[in-house]
N, C-alpha and C. Protein backbone atom coordinates (compact mmCIF):
# COMPACT_ATOMS: atom_id res chain seq x y z
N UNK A 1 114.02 73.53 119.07
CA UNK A 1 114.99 73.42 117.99
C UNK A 1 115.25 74.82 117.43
N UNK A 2 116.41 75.25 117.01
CA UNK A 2 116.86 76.80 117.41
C UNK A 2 117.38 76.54 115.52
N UNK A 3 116.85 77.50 114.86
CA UNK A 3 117.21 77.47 113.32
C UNK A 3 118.79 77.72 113.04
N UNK A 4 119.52 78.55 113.90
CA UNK A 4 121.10 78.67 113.61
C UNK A 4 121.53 78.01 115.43
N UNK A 5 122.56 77.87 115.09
CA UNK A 5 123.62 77.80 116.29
C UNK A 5 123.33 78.90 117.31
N UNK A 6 123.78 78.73 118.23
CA UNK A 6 124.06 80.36 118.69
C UNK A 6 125.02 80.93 118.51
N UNK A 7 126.19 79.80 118.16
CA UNK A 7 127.86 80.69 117.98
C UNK A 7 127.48 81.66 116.20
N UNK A 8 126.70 81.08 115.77
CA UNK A 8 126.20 81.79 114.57
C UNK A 8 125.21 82.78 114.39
N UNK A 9 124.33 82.95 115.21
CA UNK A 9 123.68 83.69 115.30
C UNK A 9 124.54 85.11 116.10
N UNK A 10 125.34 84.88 117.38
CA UNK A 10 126.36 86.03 117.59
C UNK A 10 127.16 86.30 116.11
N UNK A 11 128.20 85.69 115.48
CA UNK A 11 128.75 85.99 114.50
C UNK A 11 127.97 86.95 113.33
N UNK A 12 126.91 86.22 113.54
CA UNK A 12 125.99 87.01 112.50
C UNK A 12 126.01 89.11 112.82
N UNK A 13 125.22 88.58 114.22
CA UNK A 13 125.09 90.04 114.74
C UNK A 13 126.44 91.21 114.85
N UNK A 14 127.79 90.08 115.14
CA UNK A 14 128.74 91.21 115.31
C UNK A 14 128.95 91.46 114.16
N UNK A 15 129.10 90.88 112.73
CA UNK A 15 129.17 90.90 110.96
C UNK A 15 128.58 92.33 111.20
N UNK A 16 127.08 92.03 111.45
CA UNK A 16 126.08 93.00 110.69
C UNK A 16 126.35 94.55 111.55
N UNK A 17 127.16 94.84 112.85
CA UNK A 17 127.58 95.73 113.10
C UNK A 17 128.76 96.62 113.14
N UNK A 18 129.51 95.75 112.70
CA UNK A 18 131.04 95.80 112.51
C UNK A 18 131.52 95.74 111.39
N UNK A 19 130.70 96.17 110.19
CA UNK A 19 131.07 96.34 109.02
C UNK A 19 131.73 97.76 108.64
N UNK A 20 132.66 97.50 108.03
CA UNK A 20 133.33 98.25 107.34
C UNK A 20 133.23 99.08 105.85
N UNK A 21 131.96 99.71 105.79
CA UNK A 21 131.71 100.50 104.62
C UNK A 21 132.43 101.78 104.18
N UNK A 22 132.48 101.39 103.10
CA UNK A 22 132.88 102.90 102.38
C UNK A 22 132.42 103.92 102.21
N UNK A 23 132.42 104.98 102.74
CA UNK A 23 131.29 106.58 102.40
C UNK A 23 130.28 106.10 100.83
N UNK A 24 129.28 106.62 100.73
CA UNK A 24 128.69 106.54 99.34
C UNK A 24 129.17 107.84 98.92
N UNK A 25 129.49 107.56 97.77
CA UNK A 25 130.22 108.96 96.77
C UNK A 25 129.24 109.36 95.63
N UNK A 26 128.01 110.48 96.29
CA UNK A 26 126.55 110.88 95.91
C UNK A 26 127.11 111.92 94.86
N UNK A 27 128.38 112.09 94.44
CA UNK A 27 129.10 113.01 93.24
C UNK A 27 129.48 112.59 92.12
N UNK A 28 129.52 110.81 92.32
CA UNK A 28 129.88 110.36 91.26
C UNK A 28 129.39 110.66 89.82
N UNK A 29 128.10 111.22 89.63
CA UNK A 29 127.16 110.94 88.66
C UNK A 29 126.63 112.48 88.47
N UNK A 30 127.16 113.15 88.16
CA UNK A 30 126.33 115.23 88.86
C UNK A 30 125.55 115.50 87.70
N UNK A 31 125.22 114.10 86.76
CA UNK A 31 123.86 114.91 86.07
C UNK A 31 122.74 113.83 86.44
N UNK A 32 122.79 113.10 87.60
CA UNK A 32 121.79 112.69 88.26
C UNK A 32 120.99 113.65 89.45
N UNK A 33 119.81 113.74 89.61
CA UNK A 33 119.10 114.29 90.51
C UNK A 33 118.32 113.44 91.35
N UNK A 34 118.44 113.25 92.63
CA UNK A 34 117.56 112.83 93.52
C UNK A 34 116.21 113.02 93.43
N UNK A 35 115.54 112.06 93.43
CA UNK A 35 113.27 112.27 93.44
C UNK A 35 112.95 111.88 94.54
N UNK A 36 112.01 111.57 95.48
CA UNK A 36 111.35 110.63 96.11
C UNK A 36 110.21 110.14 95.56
N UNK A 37 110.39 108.91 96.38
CA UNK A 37 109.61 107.69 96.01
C UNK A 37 107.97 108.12 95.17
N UNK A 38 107.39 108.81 95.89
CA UNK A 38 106.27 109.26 94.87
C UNK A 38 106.48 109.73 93.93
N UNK A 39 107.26 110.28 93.34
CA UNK A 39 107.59 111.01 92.12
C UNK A 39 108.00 109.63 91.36
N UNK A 40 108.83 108.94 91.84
CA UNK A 40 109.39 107.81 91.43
C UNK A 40 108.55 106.42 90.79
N UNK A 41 107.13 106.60 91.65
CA UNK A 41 106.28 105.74 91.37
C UNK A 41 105.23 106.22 90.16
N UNK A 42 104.88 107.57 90.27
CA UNK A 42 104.38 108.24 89.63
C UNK A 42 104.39 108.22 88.48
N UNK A 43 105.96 107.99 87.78
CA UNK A 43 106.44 107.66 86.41
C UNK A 43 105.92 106.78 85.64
N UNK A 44 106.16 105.40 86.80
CA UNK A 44 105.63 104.62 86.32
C UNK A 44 104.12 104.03 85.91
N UNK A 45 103.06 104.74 86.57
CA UNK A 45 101.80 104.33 86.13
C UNK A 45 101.28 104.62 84.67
């Protein structure tokens, strides 16, 4: 017993590669600064 279709499970896969995104616009915001994740976690303890 197969949890999706298969015509759904293709649909799925071509969706998830054939998407059409918009650039991310990393300027929107220029008094934000990038951290990584340790720094990020760090805050919080």
């Amino acid at each position: 017993m197969q949890l999706y279709a298969s015509w759904q499970q293709s649909h799925y896969l071509y969706s998830l590669f054939n998407s059409q995104n918009d650039p991310l616009d990393n300027e929107r915001y220029p008094g934000l600064t990038w951290i990584s994740a340790q720094d990020a976690l760090a805050v919080c303890r």
